[in-house]
PDB file of N, CA and C in Angstrom:
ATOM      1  N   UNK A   1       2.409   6.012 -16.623  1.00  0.00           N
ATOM      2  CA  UNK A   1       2.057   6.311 -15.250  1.00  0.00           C
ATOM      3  C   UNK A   1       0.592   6.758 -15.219  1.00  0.00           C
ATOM      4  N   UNK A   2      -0.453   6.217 -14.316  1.00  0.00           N
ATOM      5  CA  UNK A   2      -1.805   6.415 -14.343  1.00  0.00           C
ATOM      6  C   UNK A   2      -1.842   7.123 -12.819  1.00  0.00           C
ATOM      7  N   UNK A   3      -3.194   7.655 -12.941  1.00  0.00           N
ATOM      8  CA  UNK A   3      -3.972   8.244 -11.239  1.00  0.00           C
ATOM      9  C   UNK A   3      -5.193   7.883 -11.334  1.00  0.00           C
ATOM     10  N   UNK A   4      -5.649   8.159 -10.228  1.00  0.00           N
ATOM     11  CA  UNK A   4      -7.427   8.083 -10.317  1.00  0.00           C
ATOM     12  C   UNK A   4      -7.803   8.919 -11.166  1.00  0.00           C
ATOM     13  N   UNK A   5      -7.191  10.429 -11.578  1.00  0.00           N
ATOM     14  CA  UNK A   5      -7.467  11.130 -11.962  1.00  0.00           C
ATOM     15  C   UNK A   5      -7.596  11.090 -13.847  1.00  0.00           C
ATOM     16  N   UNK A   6      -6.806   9.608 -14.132  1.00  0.00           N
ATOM     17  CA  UNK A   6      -6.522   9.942 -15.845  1.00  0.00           C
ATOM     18  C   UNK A   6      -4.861   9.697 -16.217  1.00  0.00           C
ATOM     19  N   UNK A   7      -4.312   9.760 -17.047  1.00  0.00           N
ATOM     20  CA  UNK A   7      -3.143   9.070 -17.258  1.00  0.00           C
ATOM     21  C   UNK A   7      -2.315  10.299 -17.383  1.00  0.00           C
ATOM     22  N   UNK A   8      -0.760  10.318 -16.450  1.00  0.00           N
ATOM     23  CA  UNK A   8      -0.153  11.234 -16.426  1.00  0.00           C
ATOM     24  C   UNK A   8       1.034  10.899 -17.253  1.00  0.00           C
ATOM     25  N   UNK A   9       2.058  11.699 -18.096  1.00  0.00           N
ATOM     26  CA  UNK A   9       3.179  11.541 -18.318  1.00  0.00           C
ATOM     27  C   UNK A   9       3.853  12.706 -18.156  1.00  0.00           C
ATOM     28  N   UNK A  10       5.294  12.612 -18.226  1.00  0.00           N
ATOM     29  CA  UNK A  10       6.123  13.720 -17.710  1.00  0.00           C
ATOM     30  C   UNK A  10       7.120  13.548 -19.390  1.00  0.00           C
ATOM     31  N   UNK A  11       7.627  14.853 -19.423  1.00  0.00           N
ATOM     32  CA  UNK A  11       8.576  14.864 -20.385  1.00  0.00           C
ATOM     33  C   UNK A  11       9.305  16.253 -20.341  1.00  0.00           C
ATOM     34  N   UNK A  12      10.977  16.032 -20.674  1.00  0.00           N
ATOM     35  CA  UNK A  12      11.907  17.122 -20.845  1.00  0.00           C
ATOM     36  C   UNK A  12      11.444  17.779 -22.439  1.00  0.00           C
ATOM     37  N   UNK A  13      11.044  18.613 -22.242  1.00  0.00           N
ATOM     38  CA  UNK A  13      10.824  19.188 -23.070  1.00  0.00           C
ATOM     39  C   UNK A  13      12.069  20.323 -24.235  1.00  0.00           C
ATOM     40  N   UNK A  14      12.980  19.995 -24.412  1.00  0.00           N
ATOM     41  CA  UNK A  14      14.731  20.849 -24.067  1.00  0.00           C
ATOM     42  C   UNK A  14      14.333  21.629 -25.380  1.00  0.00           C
ATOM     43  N   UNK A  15      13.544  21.462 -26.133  1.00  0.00           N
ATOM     44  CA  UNK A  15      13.077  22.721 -27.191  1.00  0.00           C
ATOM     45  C   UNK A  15      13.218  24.000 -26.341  1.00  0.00           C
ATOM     46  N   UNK A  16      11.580  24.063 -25.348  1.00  0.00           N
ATOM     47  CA  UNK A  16      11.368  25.072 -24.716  1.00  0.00           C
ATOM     48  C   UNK A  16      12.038  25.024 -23.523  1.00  0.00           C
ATOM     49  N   UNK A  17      13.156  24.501 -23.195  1.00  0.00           N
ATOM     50  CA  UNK A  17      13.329  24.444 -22.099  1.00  0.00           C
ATOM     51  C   UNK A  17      12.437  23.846 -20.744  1.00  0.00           C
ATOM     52  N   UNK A  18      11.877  22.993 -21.018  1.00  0.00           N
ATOM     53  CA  UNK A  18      10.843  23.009 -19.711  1.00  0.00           C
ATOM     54  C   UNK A  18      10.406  21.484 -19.384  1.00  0.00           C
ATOM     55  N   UNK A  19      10.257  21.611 -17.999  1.00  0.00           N
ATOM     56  CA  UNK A  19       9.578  19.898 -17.901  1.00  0.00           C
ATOM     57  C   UNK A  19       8.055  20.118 -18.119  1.00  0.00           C
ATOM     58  N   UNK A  20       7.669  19.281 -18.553  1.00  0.00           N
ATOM     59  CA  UNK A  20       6.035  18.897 -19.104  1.00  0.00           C
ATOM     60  C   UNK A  20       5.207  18.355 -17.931  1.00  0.00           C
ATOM     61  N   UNK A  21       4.293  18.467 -17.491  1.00  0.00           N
ATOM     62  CA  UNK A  21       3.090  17.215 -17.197  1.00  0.00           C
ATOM     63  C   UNK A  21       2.357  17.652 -17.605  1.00  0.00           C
ATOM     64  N   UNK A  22       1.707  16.107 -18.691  1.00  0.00           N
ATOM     65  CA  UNK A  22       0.907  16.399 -19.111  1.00  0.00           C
ATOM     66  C   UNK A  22      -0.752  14.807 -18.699  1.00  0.00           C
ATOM     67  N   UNK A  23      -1.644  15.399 -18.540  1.00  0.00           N
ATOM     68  CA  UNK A  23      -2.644  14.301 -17.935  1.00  0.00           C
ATOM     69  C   UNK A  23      -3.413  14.468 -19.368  1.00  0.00           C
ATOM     70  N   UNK A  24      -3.657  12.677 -19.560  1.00  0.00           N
ATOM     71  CA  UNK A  24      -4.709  12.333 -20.697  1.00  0.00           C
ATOM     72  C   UNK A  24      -3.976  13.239 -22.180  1.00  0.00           C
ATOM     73  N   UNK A  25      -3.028  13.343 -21.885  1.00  0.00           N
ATOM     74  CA  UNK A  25      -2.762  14.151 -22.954  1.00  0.00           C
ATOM     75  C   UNK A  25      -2.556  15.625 -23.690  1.00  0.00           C
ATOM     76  N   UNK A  26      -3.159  16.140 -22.802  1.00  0.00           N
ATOM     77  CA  UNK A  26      -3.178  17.602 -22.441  1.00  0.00           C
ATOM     78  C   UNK A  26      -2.098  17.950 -21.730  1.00  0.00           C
ATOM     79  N   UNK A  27      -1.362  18.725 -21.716  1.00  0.00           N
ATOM     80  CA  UNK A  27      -0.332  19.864 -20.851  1.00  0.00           C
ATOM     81  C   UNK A  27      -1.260  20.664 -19.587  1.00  0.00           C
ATOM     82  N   UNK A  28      -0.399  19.818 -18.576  1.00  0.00           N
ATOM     83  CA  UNK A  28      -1.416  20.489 -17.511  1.00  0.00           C
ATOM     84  C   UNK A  28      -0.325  21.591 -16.739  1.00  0.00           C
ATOM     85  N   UNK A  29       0.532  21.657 -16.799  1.00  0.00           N
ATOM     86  CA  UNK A  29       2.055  22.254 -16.338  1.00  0.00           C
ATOM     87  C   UNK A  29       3.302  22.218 -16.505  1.00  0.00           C
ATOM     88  N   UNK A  30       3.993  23.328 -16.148  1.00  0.00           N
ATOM     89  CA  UNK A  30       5.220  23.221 -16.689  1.00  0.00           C
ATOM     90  C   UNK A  30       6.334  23.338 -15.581  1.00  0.00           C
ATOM     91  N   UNK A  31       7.510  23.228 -15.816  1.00  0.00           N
ATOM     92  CA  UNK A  31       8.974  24.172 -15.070  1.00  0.00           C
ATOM     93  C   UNK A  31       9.994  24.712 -15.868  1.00  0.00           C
ATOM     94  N   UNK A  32       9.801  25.420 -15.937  1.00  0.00           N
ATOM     95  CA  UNK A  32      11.053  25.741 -16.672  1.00  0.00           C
ATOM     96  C   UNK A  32      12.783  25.603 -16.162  1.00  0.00           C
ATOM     97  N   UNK A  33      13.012  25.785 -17.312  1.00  0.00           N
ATOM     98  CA  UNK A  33      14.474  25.404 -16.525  1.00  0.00           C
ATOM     99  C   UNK A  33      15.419  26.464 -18.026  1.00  0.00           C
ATOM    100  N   UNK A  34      16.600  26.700 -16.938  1.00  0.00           N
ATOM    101  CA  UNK A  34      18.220  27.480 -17.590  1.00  0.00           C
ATOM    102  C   UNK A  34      19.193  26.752 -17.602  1.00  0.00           C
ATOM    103  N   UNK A  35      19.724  26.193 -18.461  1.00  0.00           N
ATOM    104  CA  UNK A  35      21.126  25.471 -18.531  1.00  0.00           C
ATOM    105  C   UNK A  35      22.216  25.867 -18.056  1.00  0.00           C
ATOM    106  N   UNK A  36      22.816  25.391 -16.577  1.00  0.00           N
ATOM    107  CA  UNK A  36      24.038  26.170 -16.462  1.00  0.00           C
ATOM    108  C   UNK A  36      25.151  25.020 -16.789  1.00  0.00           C
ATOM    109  N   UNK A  37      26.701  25.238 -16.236  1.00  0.00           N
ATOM    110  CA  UNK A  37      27.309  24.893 -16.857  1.00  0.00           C
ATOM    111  C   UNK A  37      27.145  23.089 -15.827  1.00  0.00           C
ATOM    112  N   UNK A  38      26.968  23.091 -14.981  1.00  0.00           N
ATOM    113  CA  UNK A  38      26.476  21.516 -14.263  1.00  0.00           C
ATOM    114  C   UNK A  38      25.018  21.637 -13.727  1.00  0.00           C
ATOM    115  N   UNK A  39      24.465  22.515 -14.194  1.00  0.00           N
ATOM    116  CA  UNK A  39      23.364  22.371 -13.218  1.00  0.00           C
ATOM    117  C   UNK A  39      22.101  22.744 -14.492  1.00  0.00           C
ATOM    118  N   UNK A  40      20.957  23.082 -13.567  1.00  0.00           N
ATOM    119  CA  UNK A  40      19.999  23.502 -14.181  1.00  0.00           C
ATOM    120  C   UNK A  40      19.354  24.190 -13.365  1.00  0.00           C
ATOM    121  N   UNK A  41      19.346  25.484 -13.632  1.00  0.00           N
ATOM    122  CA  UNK A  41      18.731  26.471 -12.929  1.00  0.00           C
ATOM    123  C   UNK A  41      17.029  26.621 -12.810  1.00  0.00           C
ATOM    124  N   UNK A  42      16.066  26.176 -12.076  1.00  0.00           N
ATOM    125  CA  UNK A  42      14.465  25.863 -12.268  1.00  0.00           C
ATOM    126  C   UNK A  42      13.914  27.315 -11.980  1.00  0.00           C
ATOM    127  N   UNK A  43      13.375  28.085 -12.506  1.00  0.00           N
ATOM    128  CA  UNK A  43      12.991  29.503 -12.167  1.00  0.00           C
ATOM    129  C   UNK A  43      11.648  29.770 -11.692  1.00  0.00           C
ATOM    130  N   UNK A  44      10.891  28.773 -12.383  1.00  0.00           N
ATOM    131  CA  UNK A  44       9.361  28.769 -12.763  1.00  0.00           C
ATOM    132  C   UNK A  44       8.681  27.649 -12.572  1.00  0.00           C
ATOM    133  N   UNK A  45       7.474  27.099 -11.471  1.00  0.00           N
ATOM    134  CA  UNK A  45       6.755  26.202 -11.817  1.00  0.00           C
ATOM    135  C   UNK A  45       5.383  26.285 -12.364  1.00  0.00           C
ATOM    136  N   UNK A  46       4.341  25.843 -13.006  1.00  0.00           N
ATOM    137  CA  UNK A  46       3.237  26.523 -13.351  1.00  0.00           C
ATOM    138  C   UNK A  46       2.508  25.359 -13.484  1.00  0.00           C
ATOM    139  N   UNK A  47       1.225  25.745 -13.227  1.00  0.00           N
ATOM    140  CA  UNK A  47       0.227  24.784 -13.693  1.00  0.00           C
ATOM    141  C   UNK A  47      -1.200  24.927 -14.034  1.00  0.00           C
ATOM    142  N   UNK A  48      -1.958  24.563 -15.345  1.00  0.00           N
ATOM    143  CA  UNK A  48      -3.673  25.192 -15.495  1.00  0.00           C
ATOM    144  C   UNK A  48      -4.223  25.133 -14.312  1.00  0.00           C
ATOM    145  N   UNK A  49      -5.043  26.102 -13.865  1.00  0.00           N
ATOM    146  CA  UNK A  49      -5.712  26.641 -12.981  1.00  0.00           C
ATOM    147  C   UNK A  49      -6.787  25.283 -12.563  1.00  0.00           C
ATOM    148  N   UNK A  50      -7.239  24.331 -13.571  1.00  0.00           N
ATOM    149  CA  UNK A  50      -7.958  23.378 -13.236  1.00  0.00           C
ATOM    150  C   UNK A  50      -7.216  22.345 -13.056  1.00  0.00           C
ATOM    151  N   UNK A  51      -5.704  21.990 -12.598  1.00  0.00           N
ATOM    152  CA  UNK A  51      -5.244  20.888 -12.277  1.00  0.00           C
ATOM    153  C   UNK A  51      -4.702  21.781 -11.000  1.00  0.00           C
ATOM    154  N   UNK A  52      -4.515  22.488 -10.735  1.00  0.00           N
ATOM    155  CA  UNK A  52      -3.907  23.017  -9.202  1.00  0.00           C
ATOM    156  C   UNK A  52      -4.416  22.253  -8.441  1.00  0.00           C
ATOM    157  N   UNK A  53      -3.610  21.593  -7.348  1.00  0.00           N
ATOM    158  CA  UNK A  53      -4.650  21.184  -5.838  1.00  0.00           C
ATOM    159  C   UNK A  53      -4.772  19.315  -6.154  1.00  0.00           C
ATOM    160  N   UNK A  54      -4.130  19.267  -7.042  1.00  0.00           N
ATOM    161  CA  UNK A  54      -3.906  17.606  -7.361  1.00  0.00           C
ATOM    162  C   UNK A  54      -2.845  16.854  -6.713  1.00  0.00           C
ATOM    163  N   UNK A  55      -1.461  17.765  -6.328  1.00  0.00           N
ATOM    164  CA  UNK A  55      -0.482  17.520  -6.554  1.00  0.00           C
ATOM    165  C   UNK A  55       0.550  16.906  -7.387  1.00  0.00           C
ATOM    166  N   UNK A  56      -0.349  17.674  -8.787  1.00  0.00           N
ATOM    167  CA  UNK A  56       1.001  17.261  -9.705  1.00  0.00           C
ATOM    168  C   UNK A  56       1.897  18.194  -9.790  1.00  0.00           C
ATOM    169  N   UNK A  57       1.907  19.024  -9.084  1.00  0.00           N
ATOM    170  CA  UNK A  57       3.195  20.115  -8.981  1.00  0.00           C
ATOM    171  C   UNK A  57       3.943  19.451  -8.301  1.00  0.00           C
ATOM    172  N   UNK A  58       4.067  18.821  -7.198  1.00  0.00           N
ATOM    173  CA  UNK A  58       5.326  17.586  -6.803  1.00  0.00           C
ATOM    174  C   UNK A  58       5.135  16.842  -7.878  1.00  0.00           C
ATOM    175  N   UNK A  59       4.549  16.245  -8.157  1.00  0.00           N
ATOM    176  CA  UNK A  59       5.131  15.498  -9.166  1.00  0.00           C
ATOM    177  C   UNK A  59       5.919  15.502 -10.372  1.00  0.00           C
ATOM    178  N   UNK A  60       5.711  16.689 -10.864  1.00  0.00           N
ATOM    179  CA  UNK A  60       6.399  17.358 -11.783  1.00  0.00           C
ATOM    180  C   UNK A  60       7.852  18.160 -11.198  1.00  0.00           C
ATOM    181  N   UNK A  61       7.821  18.746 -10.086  1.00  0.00           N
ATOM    182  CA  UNK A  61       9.016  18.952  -9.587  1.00  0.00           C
ATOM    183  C   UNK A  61       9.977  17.370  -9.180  1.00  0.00           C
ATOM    184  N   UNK A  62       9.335  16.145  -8.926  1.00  0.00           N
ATOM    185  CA  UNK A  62      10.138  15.364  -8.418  1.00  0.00           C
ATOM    186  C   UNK A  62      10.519  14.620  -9.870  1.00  0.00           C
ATOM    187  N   UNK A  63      10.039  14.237 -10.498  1.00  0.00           N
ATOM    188  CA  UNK A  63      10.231  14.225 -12.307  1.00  0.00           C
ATOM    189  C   UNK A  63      11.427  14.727 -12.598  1.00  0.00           C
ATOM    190  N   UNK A  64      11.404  16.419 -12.617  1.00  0.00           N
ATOM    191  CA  UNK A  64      12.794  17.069 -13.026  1.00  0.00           C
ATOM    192  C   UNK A  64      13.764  17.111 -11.653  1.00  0.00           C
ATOM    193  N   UNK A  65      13.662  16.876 -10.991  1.00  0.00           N
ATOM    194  CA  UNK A  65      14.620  16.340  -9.969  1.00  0.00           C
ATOM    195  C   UNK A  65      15.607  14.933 -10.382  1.00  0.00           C
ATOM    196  N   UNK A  66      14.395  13.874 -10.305  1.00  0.00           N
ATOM    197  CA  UNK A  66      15.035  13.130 -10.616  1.00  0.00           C
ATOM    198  C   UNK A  66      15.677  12.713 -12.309  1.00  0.00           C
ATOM    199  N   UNK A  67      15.205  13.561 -13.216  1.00  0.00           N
ATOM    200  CA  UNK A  67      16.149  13.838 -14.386  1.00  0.00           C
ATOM    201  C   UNK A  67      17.025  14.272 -14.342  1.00  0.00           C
ATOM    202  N   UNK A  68      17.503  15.488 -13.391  1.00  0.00           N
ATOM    203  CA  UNK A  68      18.760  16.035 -13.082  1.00  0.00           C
ATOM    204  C   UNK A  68      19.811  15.087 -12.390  1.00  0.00           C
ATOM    205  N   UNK A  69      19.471  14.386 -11.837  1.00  0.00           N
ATOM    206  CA  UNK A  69      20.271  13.425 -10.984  1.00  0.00           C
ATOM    207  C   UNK A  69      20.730  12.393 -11.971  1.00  0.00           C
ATOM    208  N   UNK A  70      19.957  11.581 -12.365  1.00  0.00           N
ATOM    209  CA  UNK A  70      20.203  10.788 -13.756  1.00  0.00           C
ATOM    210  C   UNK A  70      21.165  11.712 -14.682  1.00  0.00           C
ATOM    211  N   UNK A  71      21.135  12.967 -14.857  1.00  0.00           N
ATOM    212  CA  UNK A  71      21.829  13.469 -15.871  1.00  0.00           C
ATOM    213  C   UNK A  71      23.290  13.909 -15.063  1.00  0.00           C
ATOM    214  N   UNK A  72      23.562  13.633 -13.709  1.00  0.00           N
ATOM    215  CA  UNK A  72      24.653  13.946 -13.025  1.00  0.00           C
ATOM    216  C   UNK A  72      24.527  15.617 -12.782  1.00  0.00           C
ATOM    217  N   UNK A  73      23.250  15.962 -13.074  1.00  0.00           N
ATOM    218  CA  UNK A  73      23.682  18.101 -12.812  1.00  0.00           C
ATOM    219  C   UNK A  73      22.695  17.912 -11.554  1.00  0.00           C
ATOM    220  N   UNK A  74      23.574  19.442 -11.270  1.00  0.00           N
ATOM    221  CA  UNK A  74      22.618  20.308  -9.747  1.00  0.00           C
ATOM    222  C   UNK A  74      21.655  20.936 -10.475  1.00  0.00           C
ATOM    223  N   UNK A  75      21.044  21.222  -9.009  1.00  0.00           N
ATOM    224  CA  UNK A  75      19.728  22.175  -9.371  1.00  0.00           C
ATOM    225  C   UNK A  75      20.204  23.636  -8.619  1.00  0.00           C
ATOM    226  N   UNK A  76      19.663  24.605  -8.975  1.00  0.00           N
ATOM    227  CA  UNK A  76      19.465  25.643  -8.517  1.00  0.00           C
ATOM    228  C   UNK A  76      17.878  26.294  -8.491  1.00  0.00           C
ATOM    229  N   UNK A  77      17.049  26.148  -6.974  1.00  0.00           N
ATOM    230  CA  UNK A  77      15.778  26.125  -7.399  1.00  0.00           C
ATOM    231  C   UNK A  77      15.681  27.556  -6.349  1.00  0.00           C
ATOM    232  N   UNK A  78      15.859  28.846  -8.030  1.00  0.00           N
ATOM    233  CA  UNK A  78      14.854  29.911  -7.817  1.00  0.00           C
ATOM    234  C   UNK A  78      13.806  29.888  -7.779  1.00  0.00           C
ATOM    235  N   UNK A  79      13.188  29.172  -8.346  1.00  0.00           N
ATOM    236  CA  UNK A  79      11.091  29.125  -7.844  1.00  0.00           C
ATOM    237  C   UNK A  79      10.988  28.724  -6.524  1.00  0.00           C
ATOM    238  N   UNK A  80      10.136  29.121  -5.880  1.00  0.00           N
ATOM    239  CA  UNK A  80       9.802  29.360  -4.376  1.00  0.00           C
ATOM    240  C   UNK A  80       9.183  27.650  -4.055  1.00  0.00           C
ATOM    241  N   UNK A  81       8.347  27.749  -4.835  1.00  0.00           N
ATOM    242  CA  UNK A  81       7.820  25.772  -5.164  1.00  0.00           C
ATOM    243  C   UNK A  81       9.044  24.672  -4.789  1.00  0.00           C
ATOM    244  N   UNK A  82       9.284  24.962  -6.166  1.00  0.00           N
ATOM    245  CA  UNK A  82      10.763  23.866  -5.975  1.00  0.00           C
ATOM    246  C   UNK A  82      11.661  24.035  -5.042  1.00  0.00           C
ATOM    247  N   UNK A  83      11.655  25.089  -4.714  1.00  0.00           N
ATOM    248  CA  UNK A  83      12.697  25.606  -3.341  1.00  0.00           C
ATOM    249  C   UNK A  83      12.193  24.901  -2.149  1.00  0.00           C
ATOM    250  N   UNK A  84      10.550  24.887  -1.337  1.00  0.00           N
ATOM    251  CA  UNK A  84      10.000  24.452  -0.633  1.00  0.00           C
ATOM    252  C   UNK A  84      10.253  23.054  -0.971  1.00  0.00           C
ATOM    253  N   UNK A  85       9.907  22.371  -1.935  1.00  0.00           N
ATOM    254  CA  UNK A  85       9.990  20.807  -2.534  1.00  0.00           C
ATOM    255  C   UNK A  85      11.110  20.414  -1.666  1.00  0.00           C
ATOM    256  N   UNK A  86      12.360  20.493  -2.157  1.00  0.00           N
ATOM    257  CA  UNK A  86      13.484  20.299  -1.650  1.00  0.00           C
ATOM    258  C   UNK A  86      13.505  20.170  -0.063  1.00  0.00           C
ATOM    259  N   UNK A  87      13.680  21.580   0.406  1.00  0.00           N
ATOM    260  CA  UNK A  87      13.433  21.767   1.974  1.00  0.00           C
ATOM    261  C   UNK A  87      12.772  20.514   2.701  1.00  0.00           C
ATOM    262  N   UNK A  88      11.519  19.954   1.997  1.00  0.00           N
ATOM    263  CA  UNK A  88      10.391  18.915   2.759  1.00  0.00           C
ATOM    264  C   UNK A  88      10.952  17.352   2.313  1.00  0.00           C
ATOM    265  N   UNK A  89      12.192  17.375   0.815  1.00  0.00           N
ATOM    266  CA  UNK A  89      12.271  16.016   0.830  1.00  0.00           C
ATOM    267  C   UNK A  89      13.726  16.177   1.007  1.00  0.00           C
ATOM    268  N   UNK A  90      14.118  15.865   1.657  1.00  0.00           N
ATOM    269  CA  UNK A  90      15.850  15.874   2.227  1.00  0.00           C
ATOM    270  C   UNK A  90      16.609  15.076   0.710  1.00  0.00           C
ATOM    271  N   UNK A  91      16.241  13.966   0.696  1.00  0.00           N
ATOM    272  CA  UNK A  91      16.634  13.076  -0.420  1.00  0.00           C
ATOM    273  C   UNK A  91      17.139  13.916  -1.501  1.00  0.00           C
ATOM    274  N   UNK A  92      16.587  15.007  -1.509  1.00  0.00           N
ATOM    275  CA  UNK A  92      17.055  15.745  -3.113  1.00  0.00           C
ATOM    276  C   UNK A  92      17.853  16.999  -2.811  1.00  0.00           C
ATOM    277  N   UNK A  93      18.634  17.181  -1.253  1.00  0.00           N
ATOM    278  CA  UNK A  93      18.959  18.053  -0.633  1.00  0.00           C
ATOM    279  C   UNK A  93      20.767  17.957  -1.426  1.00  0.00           C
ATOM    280  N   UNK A  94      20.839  16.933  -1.933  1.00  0.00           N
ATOM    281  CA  UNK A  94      22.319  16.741  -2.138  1.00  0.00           C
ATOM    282  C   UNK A  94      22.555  17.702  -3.950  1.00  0.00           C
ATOM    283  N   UNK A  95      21.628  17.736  -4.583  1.00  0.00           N
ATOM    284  CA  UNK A  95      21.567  17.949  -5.565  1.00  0.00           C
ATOM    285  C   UNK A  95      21.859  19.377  -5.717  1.00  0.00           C
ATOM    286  N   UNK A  96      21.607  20.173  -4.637  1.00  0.00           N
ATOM    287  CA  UNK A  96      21.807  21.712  -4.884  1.00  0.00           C
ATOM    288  C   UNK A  96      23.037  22.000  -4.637  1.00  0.00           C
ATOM    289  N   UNK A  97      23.266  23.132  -4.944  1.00  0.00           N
ATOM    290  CA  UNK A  97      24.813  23.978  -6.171  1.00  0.00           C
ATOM    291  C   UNK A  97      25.380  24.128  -4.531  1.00  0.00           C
ATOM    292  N   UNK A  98      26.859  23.943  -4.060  1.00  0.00           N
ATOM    293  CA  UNK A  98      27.155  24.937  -2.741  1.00  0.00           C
ATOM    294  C   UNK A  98      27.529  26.234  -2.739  1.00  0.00           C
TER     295      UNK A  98
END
């Protein structure tokens, strides 16, 4: 996956728990995530201070979105980010815990 910006990839990272983006190769942000028993609990989104304002924080939230779905689990999105994410794309509204 490329941008104007340089070449992005995404990856589950399940060592540290966390989804990756990383541009050109570098780790530009993360999410973390908690294993529950169907779901995956997202607590945390983060990103270097010099990729903020790109929007690879959607991108990286829609990444582990759509890994969760592929993997058949819910989300539970304690981070305020991913919480908003959701709210603005209905599409991923089905995925959360009732």
């Amino acid at each position: 996956m490329t941008s104007d910006s340089g070449k992005i990839t995404f990856r589950d990272n399940e060592a540290a728990q966390q989804y990756e983006i990383h541009l050109d190769g570098e780790l530009a942000g993360h999410a973390g995530y908690r294993p529950l028993d169907n779901a995956r609990e997202l607590p945390h989104t983060e990103l270097k201070d010099q990729y903020e304002g790109q929007g690879l924080g959607s991108r990286l939230v829609q990444f582990a979105l759509d890994d969760l779905r592929q993997r058949g689990l819910n989300v539970v999105p304690t981070c305020p980010f991913v919480a908003d994410y959701i709210s603005k794309h209905p599409e991923y509204q089905d995925l959360m815990q009732g």
